[in-house]
C-alpha atoms as a PDB file:
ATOM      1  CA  UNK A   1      -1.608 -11.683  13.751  1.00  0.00           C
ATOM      2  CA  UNK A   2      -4.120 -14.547  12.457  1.00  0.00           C
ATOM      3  CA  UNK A   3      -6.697 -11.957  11.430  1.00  0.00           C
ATOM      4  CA  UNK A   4      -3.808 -10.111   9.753  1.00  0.00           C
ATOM      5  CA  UNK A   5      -4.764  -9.357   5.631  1.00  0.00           C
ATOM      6  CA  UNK A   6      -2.257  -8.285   3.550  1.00  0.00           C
ATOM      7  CA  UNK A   7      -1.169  -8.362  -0.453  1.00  0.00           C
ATOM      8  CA  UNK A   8       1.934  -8.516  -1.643  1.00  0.00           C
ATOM      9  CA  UNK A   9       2.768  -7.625  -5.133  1.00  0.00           C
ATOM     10  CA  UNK A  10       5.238  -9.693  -7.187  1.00  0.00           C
ATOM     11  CA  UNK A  11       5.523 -12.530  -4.872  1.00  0.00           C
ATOM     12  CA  UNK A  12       5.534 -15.261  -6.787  1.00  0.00           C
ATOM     13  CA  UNK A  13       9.644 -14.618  -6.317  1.00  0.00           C
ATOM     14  CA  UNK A  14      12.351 -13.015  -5.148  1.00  0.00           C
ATOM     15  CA  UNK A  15      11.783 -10.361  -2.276  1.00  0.00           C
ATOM     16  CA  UNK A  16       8.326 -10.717  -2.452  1.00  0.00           C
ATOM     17  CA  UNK A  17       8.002 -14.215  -1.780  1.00  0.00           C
ATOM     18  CA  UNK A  18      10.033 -14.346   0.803  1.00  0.00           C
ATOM     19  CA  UNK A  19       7.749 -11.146   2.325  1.00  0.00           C
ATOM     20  CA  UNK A  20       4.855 -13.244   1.973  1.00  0.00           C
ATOM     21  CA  UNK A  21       6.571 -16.150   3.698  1.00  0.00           C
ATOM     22  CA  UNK A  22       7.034 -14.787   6.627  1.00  0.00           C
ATOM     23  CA  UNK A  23       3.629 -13.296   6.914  1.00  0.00           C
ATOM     24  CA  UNK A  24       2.741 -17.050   6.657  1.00  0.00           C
ATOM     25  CA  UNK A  25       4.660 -17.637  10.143  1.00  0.00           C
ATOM     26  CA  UNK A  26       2.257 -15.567  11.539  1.00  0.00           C
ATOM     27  CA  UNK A  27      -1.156 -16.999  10.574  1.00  0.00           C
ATOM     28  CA  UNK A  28      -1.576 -14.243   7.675  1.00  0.00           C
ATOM     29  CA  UNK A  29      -4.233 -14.072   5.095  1.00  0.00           C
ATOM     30  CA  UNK A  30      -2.058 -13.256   2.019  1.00  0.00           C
ATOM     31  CA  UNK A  31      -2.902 -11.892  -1.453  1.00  0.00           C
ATOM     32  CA  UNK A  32       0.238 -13.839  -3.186  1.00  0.00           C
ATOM     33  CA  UNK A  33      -0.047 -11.794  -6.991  1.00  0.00           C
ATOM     34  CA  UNK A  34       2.351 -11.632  -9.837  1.00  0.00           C
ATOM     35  CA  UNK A  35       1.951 -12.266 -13.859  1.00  0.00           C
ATOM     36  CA  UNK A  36       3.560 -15.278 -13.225  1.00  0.00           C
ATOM     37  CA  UNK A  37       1.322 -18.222 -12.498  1.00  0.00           C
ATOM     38  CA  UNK A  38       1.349 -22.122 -13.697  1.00  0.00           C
ATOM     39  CA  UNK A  39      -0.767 -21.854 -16.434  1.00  0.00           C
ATOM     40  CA  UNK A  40       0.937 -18.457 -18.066  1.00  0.00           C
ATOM     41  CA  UNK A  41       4.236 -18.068 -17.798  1.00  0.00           C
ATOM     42  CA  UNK A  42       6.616 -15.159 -18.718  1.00  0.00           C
ATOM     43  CA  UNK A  43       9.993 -16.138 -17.558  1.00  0.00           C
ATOM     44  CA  UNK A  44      12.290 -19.341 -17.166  1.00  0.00           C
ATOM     45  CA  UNK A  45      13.285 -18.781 -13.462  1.00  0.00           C
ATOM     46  CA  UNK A  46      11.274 -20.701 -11.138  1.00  0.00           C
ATOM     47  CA  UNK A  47       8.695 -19.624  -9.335  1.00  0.00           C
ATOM     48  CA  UNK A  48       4.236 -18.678  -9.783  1.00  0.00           C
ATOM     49  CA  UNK A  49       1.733 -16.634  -7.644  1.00  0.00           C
ATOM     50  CA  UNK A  50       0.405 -20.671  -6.651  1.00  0.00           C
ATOM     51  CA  UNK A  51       3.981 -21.798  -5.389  1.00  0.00           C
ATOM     52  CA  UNK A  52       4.112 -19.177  -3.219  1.00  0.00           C
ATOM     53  CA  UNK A  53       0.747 -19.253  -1.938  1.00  0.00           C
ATOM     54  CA  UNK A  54       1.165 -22.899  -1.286  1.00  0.00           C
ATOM     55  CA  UNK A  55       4.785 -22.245   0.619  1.00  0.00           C
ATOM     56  CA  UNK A  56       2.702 -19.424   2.748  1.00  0.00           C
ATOM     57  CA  UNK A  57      -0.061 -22.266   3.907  1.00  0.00           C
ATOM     58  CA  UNK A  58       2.650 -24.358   4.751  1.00  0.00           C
ATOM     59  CA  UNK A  59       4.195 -21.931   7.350  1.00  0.00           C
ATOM     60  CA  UNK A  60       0.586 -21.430   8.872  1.00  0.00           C
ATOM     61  CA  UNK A  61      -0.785 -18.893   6.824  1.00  0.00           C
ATOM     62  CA  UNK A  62      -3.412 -18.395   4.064  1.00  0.00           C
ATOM     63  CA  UNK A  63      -1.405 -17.826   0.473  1.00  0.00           C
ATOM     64  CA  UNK A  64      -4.119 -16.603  -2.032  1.00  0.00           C
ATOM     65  CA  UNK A  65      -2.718 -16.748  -5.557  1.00  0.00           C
ATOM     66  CA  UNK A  66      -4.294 -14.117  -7.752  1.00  0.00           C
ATOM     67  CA  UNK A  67      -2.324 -13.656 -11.160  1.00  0.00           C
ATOM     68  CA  UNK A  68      -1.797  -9.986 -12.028  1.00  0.00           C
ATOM     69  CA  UNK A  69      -0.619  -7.851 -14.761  1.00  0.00           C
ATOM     70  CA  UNK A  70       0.669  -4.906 -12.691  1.00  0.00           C
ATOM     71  CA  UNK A  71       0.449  -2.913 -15.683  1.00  0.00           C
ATOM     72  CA  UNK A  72      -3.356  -3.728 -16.203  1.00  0.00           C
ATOM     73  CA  UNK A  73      -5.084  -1.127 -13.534  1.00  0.00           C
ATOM     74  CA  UNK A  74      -8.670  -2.757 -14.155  1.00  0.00           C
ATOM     75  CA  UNK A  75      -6.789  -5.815 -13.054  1.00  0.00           C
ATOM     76  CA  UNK A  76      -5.159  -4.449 -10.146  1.00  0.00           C
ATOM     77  CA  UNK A  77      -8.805  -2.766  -9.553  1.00  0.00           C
ATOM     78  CA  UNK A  78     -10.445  -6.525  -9.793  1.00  0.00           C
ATOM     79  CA  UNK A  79      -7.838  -7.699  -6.765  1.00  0.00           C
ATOM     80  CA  UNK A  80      -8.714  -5.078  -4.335  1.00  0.00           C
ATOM     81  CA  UNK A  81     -12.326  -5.195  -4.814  1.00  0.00           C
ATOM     82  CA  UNK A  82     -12.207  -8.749  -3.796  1.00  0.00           C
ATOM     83  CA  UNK A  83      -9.801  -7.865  -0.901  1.00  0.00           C
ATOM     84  CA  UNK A  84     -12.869  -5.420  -0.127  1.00  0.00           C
ATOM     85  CA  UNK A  85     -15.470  -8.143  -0.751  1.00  0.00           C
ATOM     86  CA  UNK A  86     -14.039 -10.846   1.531  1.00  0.00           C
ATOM     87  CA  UNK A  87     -12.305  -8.866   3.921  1.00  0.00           C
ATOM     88  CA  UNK A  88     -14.161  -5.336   4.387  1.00  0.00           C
ATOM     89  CA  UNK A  89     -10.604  -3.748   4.809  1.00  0.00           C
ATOM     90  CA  UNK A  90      -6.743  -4.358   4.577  1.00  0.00           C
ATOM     91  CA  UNK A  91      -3.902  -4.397   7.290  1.00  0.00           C
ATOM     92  CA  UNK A  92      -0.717  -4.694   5.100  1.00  0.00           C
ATOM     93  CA  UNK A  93       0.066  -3.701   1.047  1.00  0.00           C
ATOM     94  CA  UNK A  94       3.565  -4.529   0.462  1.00  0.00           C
ATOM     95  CA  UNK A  95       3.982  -2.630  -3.273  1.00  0.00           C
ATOM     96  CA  UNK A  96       6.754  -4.728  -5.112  1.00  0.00           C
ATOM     97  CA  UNK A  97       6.196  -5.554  -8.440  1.00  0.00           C
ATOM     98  CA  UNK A  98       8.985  -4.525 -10.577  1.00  0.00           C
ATOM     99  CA  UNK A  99      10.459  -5.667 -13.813  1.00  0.00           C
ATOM    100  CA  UNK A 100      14.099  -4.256 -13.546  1.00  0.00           C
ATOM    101  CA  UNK A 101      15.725  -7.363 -14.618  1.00  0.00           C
ATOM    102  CA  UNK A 102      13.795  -7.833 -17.611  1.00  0.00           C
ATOM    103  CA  UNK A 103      16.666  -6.461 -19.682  1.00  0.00           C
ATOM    104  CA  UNK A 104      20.062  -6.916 -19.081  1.00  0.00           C
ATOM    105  CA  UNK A 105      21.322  -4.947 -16.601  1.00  0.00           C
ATOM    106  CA  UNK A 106      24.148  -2.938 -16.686  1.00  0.00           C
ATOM    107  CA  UNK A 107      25.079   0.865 -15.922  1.00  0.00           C
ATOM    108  CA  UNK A 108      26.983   3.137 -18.265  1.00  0.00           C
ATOM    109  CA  UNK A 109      26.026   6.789 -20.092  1.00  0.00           C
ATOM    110  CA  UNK A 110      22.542   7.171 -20.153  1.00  0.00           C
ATOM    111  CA  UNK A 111      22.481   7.010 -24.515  1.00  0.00           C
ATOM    112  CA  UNK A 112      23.825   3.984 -24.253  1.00  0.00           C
ATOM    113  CA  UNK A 113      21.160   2.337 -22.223  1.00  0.00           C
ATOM    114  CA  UNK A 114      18.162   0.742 -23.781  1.00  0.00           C
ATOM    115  CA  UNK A 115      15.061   3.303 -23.543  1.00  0.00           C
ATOM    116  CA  UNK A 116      12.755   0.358 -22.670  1.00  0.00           C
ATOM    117  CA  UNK A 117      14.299   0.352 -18.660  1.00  0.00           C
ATOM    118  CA  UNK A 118      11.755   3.333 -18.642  1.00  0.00           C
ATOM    119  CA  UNK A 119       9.208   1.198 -19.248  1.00  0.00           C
ATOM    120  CA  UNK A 120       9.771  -1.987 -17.073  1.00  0.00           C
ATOM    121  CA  UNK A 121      11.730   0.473 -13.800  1.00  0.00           C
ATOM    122  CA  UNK A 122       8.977   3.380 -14.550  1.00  0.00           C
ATOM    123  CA  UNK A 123       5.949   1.832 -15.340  1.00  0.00           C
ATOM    124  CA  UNK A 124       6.053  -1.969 -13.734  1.00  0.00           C
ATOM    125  CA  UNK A 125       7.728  -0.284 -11.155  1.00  0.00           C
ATOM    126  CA  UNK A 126       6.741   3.269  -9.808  1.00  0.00           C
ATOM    127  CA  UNK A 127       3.916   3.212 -11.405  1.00  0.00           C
ATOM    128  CA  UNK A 128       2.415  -0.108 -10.121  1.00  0.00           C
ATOM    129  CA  UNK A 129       3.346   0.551  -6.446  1.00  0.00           C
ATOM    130  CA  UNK A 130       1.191   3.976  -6.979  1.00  0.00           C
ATOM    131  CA  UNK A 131      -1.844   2.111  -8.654  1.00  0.00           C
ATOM    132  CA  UNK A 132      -1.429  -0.327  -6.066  1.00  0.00           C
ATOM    133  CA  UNK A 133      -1.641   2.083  -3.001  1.00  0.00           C
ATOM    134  CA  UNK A 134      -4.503   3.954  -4.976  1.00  0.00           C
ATOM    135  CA  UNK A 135      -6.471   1.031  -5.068  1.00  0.00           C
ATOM    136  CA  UNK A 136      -5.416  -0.185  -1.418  1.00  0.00           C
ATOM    137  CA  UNK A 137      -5.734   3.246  -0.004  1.00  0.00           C
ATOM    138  CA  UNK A 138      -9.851   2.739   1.203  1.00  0.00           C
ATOM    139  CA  UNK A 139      -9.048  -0.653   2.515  1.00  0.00           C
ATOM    140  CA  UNK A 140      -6.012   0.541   4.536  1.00  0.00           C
ATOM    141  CA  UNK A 141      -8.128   3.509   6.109  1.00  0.00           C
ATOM    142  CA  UNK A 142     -10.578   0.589   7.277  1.00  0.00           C
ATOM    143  CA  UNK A 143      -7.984  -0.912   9.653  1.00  0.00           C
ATOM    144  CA  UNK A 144      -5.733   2.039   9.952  1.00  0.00           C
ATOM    145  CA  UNK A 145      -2.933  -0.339   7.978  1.00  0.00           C
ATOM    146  CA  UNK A 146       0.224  -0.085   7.017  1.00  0.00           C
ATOM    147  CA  UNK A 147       1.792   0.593   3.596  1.00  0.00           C
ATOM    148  CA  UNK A 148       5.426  -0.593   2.425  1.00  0.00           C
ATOM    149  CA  UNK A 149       6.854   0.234  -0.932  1.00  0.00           C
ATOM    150  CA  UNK A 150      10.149  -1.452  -1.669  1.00  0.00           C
ATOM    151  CA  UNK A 151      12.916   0.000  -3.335  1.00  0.00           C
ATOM    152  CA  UNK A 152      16.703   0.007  -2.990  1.00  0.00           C
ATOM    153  CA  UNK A 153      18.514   3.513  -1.454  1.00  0.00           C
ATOM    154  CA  UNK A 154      22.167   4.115  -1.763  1.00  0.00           C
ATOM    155  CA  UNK A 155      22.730   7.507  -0.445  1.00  0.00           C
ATOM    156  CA  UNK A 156      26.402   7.852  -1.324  1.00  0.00           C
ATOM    157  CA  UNK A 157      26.176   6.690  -4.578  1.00  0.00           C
ATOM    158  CA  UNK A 158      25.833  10.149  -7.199  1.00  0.00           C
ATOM    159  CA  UNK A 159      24.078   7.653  -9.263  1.00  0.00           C
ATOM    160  CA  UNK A 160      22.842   4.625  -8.159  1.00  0.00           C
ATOM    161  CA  UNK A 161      23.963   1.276 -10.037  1.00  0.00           C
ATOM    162  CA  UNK A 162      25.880   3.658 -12.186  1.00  0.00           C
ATOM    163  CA  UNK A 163      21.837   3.580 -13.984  1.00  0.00           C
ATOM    164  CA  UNK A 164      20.116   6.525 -14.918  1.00  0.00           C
ATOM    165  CA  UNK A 165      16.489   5.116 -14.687  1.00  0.00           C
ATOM    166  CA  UNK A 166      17.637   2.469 -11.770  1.00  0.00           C
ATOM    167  CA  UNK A 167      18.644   5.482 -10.154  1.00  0.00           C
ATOM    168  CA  UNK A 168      14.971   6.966 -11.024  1.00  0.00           C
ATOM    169  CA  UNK A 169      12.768   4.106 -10.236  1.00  0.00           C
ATOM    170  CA  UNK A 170      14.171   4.029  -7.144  1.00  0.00           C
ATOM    171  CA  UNK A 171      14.838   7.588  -6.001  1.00  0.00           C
ATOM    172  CA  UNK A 172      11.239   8.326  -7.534  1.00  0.00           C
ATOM    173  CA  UNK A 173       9.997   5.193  -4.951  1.00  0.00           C
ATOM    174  CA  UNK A 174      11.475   6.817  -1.573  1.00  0.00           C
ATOM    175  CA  UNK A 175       9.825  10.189  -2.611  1.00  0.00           C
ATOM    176  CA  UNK A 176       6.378   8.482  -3.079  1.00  0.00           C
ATOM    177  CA  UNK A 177       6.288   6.747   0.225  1.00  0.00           C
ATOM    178  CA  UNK A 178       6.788   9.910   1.565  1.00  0.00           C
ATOM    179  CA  UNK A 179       3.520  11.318  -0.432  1.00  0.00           C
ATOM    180  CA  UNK A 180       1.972   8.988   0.568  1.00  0.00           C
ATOM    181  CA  UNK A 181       2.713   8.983   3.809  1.00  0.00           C
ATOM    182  CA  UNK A 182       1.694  12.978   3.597  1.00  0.00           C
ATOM    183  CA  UNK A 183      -1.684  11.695   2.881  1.00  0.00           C
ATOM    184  CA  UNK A 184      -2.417   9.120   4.574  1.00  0.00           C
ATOM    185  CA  UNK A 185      -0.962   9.797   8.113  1.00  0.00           C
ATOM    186  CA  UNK A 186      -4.518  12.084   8.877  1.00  0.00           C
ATOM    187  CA  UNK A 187      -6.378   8.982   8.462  1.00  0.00           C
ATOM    188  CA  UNK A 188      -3.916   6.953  10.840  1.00  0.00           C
ATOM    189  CA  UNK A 189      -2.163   4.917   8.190  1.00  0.00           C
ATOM    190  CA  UNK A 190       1.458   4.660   7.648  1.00  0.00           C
ATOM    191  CA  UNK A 191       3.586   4.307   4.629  1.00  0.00           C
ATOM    192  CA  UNK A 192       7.117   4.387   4.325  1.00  0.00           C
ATOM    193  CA  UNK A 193       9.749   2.455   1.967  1.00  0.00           C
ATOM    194  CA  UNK A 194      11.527  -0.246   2.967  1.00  0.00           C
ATOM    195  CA  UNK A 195      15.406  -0.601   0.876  1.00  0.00           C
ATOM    196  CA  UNK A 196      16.846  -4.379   1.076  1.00  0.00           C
ATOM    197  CA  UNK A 197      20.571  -5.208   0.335  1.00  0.00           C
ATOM    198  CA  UNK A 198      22.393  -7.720  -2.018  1.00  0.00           C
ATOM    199  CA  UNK A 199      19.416 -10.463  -2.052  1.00  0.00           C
ATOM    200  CA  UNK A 200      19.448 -13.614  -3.570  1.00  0.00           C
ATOM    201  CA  UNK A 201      16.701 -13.570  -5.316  1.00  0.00           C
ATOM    202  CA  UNK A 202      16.227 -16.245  -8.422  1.00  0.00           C
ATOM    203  CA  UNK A 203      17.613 -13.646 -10.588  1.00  0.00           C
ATOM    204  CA  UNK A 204      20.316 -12.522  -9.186  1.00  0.00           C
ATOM    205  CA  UNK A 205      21.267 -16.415  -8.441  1.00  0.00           C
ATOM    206  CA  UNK A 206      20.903 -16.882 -12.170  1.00  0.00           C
ATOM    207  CA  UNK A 207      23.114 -14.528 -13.279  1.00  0.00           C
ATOM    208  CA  UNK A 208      25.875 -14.063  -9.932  1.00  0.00           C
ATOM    209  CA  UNK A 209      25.422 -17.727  -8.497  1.00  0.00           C
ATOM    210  CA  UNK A 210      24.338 -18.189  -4.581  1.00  0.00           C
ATOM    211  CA  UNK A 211      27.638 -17.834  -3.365  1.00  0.00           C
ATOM    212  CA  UNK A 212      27.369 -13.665  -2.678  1.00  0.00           C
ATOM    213  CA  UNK A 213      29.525 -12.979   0.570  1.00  0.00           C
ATOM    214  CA  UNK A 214      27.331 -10.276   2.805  1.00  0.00           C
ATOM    215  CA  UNK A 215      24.146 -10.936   0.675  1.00  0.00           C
ATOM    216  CA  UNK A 216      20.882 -12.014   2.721  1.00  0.00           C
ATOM    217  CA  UNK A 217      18.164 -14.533   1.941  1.00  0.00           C
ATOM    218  CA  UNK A 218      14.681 -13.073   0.325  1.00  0.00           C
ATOM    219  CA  UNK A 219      13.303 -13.442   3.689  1.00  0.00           C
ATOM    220  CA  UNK A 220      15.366 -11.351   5.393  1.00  0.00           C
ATOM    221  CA  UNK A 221      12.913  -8.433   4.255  1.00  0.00           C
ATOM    222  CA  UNK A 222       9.900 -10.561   5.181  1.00  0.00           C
ATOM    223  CA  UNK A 223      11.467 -10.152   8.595  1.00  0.00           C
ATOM    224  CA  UNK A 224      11.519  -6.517   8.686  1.00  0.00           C
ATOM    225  CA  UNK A 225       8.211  -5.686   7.148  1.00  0.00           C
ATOM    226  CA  UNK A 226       6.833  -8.174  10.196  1.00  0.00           C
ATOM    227  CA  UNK A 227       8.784  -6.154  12.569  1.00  0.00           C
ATOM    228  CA  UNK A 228       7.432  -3.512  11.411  1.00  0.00           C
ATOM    229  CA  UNK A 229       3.682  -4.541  11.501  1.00  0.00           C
ATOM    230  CA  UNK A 230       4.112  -5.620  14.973  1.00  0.00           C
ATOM    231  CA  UNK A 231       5.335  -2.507  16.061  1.00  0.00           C
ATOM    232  CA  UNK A 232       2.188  -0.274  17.782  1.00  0.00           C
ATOM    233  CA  UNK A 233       5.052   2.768  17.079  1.00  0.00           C
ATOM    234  CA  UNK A 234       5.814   2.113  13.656  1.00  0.00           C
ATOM    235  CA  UNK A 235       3.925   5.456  12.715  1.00  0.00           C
ATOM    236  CA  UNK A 236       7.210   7.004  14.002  1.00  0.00           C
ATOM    237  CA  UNK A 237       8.453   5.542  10.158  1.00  0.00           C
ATOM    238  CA  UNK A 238       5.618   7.441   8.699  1.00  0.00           C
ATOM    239  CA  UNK A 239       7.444   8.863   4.997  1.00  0.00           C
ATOM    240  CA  UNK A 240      10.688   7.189   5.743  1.00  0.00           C
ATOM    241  CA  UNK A 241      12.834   5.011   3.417  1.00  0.00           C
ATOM    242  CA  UNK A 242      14.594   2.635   5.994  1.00  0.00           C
ATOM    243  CA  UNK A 243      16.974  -0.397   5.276  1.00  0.00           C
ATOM    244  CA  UNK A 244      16.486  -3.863   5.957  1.00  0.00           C
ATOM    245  CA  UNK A 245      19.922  -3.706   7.902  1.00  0.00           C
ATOM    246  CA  UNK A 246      19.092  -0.861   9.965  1.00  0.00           C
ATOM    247  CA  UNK A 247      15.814  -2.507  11.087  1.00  0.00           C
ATOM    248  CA  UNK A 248      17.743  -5.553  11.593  1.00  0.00           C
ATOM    249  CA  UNK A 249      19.485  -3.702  14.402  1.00  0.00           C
ATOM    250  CA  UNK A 250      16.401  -1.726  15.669  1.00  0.00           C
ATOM    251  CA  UNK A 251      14.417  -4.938  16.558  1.00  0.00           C
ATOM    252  CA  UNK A 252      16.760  -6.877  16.836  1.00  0.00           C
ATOM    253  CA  UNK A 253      15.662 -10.109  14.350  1.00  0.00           C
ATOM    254  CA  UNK A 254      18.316 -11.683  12.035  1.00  0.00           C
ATOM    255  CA  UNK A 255      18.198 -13.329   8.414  1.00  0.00           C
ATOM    256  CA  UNK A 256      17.049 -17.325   8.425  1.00  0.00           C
END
């Protein structure tokens, strides 16, 4: 997988760092972007589009920090057509930017909670991972690639989190992998979304601590999506939104 290209979206922590880390264990060219870079910064929790990149050449890859605005399209526009420029096509968009845990976050009635989760689950979240595979689409269709959107599923739950637009982000995310999927499966690309569990990510940390019984590292995802890349059947996923767990079991590879 040296020759392997892929971006990952809101990587500089969290789920999509440790995505992009794992990539690195295989030689990957990665696209390491987020808002969140040395120079501007937007949160206190650790963590920029150059650490990551830098932690991604350290396990044998290629990190590439690009700083993004997901919610800028001619930015997200300016990283493809670079991916384009230097690499004529794309083998692997992981879609993960999200801004869930901007606000506090806490379920209840849906008039009690703020109406700006609409804007960071909706827009910095559905929304990007479309613009995202919009943009990615052409590049994909070059090396008949493979598209993961993450998002978390919890199929018993009548609402999920107890969060009316939790529960919409990320019911709204499974049914656009399987659009996309719709789509793109003529052209011999695959998309699907991918759900991890209790991960401690640095936000989570901040606000739970690291002591979570049954929670997984963020690699533990990066180890799925690389199962999944390596798999010459993974168009058998095609539309799918399948848990870290369950993957865990299918391939058989464990958290770090």
């Amino acid at each position: 997988m040296t020759g392997t290209v892929a971006v990952v979206t809101g990587a500089a922590r969290g789920v999509g760092r440790g995505i992009a880390l794992v990539l690195g264990e295989t030689g990957a060219t990665v696209y390491v972007t987020d808002r969140e870079s040395r120079d501007r910064r937007h949160s206190d929790l650790p963590g920029t589009v150059e650490d990551t990149a830098e932690q991604v050449d350290e396990r044998g890859g290629r990190g590439v920090p690009v700083r993004v605005d997901h919610a800028d399209d001619q930015a997200v526009e300016a990283l493809f057509q670079r991916v384009r420029a230097a690499h004529g096509g794309l083998d692997l968009l992981v879609a993960n930017a999200f801004d869930g845990n901007a606000l506090p976050f806490h379920g209840g009635p849906f008039w009690t909670l703020p109406l700006d989760h609409w804007h960071n689950m909706m827009h910095l979240g559905v929304r990007s991972h479309l613009v995202s595979a919009w943009h990615a689409a052409p590049l994909l269709i070059e090396r008949r690639g493979l598209a993961v959107l993450t998002g978390y599923a919890d199929p018993p739950a009548e609402v999920i989190a107890g969060h009316v637009f939790y529960d919409l982000a990320m019911t709204s995310i499974a049914r656009l992998a399987r659009t996309l999927a719709h789509d793109l499966r003529p052209h011999g690309v695959t998309a699907l979304a991918l759900s991890p569990g209790l991960t401690r990510t640095e936000a989570i940390v901040a606000v739970l601590g690291d002591d979570l019984p049954g929670s997984d590292s963020v690699e533990f995802p990066g180890r799925a999506v690389r199962a999944l890349l390596e798999d010459p059947d993974v168009a058998r996923h095609s539309g799918r939104t399948l848990t870290v767990a369950a993957l865990a079991q299918e391939y058989g590879f464990s958290d770090a």
